[in-house]
N, C-alpha and C. Protein backbone atom coordinates (compact mmCIF):
# COMPACT_ATOMS: atom_id res chain seq x y z
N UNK A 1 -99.21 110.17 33.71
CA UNK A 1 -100.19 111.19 34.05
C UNK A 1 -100.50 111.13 35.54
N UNK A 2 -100.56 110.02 36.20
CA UNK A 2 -100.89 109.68 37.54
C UNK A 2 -99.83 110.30 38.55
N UNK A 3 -98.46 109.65 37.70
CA UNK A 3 -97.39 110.57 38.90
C UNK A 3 -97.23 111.95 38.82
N UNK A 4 -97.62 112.44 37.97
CA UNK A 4 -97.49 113.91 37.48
C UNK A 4 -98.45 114.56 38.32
N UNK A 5 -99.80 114.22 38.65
CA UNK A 5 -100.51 114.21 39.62
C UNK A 5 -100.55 114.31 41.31
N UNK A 6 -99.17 112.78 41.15
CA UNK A 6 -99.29 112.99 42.50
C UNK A 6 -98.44 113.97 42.79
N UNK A 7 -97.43 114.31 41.81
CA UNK A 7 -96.05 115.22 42.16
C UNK A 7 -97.23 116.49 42.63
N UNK A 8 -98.04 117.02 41.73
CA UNK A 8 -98.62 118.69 41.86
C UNK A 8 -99.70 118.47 43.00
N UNK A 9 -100.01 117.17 43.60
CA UNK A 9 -100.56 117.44 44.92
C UNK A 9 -100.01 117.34 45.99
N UNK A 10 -98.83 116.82 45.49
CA UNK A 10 -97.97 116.63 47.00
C UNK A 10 -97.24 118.11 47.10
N UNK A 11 -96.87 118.81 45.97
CA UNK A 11 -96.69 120.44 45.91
C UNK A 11 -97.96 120.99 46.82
N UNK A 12 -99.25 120.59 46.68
CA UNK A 12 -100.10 121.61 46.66
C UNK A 12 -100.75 121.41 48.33
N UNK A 13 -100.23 120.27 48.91
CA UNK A 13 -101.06 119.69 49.93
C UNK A 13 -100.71 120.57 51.11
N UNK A 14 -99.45 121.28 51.51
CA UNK A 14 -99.95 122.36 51.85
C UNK A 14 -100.79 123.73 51.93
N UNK A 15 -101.62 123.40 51.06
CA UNK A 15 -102.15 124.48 50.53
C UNK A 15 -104.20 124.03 50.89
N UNK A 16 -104.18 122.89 51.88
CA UNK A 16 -105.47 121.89 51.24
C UNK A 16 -106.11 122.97 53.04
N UNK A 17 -105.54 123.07 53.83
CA UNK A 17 -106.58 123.99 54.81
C UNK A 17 -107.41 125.13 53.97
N UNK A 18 -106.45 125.92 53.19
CA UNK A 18 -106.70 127.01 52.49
C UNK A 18 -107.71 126.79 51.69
N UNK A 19 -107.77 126.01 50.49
CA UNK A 19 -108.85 125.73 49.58
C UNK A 19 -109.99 125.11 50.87
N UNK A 20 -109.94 124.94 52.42
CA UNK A 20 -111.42 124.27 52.87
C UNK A 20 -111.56 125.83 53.36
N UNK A 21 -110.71 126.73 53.56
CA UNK A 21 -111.42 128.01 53.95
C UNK A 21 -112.02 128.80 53.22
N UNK A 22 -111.39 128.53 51.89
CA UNK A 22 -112.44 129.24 50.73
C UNK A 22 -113.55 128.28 50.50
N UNK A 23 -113.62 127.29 50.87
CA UNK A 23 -114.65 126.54 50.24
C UNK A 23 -115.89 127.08 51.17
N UNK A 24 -115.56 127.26 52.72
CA UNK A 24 -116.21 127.63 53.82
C UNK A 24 -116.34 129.36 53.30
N UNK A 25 -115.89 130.23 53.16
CA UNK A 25 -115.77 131.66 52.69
C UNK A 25 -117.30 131.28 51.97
N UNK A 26 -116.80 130.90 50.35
CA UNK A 26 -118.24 131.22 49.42
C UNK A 26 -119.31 130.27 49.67
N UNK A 27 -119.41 129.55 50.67
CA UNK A 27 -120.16 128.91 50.89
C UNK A 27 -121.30 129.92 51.83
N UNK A 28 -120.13 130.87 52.66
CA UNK A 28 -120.87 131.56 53.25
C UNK A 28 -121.58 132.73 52.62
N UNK A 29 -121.11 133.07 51.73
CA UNK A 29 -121.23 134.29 50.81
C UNK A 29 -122.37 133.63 50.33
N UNK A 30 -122.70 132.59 49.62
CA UNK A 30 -123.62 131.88 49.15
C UNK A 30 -124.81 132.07 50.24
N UNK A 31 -124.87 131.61 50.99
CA UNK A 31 -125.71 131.55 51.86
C UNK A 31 -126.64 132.99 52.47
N UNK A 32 -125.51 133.79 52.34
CA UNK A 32 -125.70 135.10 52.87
C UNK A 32 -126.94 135.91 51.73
N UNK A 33 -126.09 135.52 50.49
CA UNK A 33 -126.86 136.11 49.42
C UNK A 33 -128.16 135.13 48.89
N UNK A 34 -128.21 134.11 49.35
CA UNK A 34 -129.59 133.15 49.21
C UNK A 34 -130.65 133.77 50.29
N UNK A 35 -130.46 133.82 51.17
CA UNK A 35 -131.18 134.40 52.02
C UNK A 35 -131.14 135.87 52.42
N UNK A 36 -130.59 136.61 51.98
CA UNK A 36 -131.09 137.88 51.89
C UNK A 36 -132.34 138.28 51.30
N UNK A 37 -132.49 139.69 51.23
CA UNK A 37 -133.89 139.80 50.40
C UNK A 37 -133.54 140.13 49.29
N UNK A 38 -134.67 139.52 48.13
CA UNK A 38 -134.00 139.63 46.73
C UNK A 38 -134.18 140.40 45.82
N UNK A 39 -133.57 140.79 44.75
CA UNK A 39 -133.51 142.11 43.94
C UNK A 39 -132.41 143.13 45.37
N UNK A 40 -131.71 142.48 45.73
CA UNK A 40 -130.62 143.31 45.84
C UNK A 40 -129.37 143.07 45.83
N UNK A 41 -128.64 144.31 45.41
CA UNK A 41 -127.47 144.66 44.72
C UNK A 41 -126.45 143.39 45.33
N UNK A 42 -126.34 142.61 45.86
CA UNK A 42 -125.60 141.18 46.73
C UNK A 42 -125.61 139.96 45.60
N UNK A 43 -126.98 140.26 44.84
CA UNK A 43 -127.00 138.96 44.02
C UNK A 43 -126.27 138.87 42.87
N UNK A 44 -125.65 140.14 42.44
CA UNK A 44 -124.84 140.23 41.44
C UNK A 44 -123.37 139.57 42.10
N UNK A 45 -123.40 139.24 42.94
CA UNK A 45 -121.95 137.93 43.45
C UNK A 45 -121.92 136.87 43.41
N UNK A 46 -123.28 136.52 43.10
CA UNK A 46 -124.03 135.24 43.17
C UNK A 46 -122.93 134.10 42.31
N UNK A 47 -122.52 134.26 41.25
CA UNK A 47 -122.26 133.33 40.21
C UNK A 47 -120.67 133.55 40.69
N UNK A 48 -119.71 134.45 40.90
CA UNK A 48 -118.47 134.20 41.57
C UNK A 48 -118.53 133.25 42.95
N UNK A 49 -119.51 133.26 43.19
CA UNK A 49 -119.76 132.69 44.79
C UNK A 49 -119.78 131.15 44.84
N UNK A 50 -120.48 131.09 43.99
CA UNK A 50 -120.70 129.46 43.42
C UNK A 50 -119.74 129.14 42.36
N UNK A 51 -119.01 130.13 41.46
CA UNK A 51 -117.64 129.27 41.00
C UNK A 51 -116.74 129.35 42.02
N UNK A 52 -115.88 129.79 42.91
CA UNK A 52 -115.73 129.86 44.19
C UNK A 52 -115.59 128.60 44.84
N UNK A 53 -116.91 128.51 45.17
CA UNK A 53 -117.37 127.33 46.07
C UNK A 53 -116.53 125.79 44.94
N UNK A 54 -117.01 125.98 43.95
CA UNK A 54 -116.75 124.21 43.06
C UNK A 54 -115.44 124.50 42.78
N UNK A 55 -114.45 126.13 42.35
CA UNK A 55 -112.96 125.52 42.49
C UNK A 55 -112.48 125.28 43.78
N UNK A 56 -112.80 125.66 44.91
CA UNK A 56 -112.28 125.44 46.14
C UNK A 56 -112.45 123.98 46.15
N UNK A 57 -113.50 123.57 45.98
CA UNK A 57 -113.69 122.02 46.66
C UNK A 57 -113.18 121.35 45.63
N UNK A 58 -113.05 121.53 44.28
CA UNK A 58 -112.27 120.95 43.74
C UNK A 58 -111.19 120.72 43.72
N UNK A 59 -110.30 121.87 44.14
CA UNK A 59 -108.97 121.89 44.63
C UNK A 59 -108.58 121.14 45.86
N UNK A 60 -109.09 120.54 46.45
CA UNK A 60 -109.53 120.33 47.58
C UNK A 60 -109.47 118.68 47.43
N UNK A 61 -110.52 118.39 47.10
CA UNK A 61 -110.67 117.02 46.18
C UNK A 61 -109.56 116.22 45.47
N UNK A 62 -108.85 117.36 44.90
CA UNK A 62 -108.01 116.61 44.20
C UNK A 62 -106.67 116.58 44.94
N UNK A 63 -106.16 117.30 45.60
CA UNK A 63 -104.96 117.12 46.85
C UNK A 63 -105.42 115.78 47.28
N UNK A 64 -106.37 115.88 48.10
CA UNK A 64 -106.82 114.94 48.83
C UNK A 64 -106.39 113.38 47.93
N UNK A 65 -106.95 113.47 46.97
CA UNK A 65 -107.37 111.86 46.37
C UNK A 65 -105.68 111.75 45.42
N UNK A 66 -105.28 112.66 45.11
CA UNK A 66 -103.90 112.39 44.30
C UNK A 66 -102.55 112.46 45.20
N UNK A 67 -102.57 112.55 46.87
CA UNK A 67 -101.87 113.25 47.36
C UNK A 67 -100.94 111.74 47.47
N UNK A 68 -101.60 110.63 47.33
CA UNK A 68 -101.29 109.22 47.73
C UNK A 68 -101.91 108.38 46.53
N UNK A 69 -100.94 107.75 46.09
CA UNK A 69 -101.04 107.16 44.62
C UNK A 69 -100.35 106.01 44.89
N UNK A 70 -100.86 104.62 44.61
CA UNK A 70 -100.40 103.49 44.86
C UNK A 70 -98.98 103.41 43.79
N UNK A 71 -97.91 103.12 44.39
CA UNK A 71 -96.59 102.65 42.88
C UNK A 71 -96.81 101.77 42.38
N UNK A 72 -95.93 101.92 40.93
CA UNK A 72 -95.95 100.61 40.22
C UNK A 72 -95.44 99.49 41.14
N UNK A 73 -96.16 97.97 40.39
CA UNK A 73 -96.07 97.07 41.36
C UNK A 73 -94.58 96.43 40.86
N UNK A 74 -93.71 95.43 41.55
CA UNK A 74 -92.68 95.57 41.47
C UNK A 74 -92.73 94.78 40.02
N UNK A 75 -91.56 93.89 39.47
CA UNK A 75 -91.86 92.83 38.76
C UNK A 75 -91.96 91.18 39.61
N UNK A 76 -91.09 91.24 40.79
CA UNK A 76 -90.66 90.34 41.15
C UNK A 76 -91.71 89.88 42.09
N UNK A 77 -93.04 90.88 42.43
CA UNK A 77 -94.11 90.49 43.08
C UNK A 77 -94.98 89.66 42.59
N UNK A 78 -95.65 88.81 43.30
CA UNK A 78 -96.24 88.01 43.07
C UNK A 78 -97.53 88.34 41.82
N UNK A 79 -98.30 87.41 41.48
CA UNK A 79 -99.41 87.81 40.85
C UNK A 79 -101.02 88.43 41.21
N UNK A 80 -100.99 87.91 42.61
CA UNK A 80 -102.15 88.70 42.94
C UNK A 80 -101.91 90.29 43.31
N UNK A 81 -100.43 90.34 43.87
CA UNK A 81 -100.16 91.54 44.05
C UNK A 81 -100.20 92.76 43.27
N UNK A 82 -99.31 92.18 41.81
CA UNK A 82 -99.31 92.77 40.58
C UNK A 82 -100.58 93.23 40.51
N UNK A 83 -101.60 92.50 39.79
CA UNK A 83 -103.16 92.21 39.83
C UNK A 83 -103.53 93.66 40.65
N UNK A 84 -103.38 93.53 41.99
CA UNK A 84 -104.00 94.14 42.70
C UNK A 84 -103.55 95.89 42.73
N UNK A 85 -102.40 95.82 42.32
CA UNK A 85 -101.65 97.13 42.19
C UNK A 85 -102.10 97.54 41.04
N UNK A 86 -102.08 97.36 39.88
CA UNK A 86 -102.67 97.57 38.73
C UNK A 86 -103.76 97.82 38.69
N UNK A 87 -104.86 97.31 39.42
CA UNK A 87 -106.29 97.72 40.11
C UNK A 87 -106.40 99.40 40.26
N UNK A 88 -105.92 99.39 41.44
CA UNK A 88 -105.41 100.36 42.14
C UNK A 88 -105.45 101.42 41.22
N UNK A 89 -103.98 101.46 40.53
CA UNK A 89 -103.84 102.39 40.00
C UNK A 89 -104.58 102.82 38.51
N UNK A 90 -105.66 102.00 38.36
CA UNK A 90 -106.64 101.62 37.19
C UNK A 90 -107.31 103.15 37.77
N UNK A 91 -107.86 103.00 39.00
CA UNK A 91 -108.73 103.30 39.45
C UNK A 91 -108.36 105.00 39.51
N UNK A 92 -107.05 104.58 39.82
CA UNK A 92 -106.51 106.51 40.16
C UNK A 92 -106.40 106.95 38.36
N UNK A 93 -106.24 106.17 37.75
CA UNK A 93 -106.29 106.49 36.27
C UNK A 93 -107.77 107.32 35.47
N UNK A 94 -108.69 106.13 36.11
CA UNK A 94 -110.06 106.59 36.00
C UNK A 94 -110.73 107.76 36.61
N UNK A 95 -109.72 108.07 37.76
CA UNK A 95 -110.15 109.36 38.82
C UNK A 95 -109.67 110.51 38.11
N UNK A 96 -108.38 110.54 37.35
CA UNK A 96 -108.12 111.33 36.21
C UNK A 96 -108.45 111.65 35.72
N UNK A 97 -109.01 111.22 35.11
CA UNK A 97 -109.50 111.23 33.05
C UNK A 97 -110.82 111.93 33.85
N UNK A 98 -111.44 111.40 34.75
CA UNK A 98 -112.81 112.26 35.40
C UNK A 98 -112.41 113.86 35.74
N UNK A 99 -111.87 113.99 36.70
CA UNK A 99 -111.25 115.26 36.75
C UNK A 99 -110.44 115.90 35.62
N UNK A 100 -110.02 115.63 35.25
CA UNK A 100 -109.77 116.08 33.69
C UNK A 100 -111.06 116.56 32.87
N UNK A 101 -112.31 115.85 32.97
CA UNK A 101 -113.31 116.02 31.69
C UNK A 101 -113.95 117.24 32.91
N UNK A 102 -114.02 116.82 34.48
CA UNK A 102 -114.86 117.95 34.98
C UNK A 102 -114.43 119.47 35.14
N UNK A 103 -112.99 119.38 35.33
CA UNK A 103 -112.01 120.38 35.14
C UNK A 103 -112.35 120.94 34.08
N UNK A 104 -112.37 120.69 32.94
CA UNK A 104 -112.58 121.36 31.69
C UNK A 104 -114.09 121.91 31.30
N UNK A 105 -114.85 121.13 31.81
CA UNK A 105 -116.43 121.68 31.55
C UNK A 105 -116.67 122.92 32.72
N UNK A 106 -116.05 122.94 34.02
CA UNK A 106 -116.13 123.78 34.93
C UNK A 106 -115.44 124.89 34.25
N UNK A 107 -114.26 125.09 34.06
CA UNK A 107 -113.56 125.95 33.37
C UNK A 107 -114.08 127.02 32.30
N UNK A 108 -115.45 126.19 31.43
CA UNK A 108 -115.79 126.55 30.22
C UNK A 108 -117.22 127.22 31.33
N UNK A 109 -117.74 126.79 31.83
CA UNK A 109 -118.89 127.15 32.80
C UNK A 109 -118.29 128.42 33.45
N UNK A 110 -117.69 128.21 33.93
CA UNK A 110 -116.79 129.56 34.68
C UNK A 110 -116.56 130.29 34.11
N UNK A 111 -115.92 130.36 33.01
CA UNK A 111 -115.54 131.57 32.07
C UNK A 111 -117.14 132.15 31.58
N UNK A 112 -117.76 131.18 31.36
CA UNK A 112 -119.22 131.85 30.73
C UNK A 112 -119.99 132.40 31.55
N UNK A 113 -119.84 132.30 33.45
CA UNK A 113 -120.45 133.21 34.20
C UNK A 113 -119.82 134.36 34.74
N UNK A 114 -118.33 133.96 34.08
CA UNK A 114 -117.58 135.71 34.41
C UNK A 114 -118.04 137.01 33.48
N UNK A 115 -118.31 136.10 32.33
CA UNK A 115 -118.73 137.21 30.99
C UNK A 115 -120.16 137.66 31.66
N UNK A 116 -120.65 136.87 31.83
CA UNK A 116 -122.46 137.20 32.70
C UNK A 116 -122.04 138.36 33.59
N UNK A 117 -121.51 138.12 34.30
CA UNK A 117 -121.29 138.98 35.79
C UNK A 117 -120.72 140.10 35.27
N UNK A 118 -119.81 139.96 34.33
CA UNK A 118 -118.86 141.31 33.78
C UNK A 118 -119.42 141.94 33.08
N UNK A 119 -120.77 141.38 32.08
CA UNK A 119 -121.43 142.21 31.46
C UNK A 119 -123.02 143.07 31.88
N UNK A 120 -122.92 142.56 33.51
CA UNK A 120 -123.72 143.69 34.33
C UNK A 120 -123.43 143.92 35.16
């Protein structure tokens, strides 16, 4: 699961300016429509603006942290090394399974503020 990871961020890591310009885009859009005056027609962007904002930086996030994935440790390496590589990649394991559970609750959040937005 980890290398599979790193394979689709090392695909995607050209792509990691782009997700900080959208992240910067609805951040601004956000901002624009927070401080405007309210009860107007702007705030109905509101909830694209802010899913927006959390897939950008998520996309973002995850290039970043999967783009470099420690390898398996050899066999012929020592034991603290082993040890320490296995650590490592404990850790990128655990960074997974997180993005995985937040990925999926965002997803389900997102879809439920498109129906909001689409149904006014």
């Amino acid at each position: 699961m980890i290398n599979r990871f790193q394979q689709l961020a090392r695909l995607m890591y050209p792509l990691r300016y782009l997700a900080l310009a959208g992240c910067g885009m609805a951040l601004a859009g956000l901002t624009v429509i927070l401080l405007s005056a309210p009860g107007r027609a702007s705030e109905h962007y509101l909830p694209l603006c802010a899913a927006g904002l959390f897939w950008c930086l998520s996309g973002y996030a995850f290039i970043i942290n999967f783009h470099t994935v420690p390898q398996r440790p050899a066999p012929d390496s020592g034991l603290w090394a082993r040890v320490k590589h296995r650590l490592q990649r404990a850790w990128y394991g655990l960074l997974a399974l997180v993005f995985i559970a937040t990925s999926v609750a965002a997803l389900w959040i997102s879809l439920r503020m498109l129906l909001l937005w689409a149904r006014n």
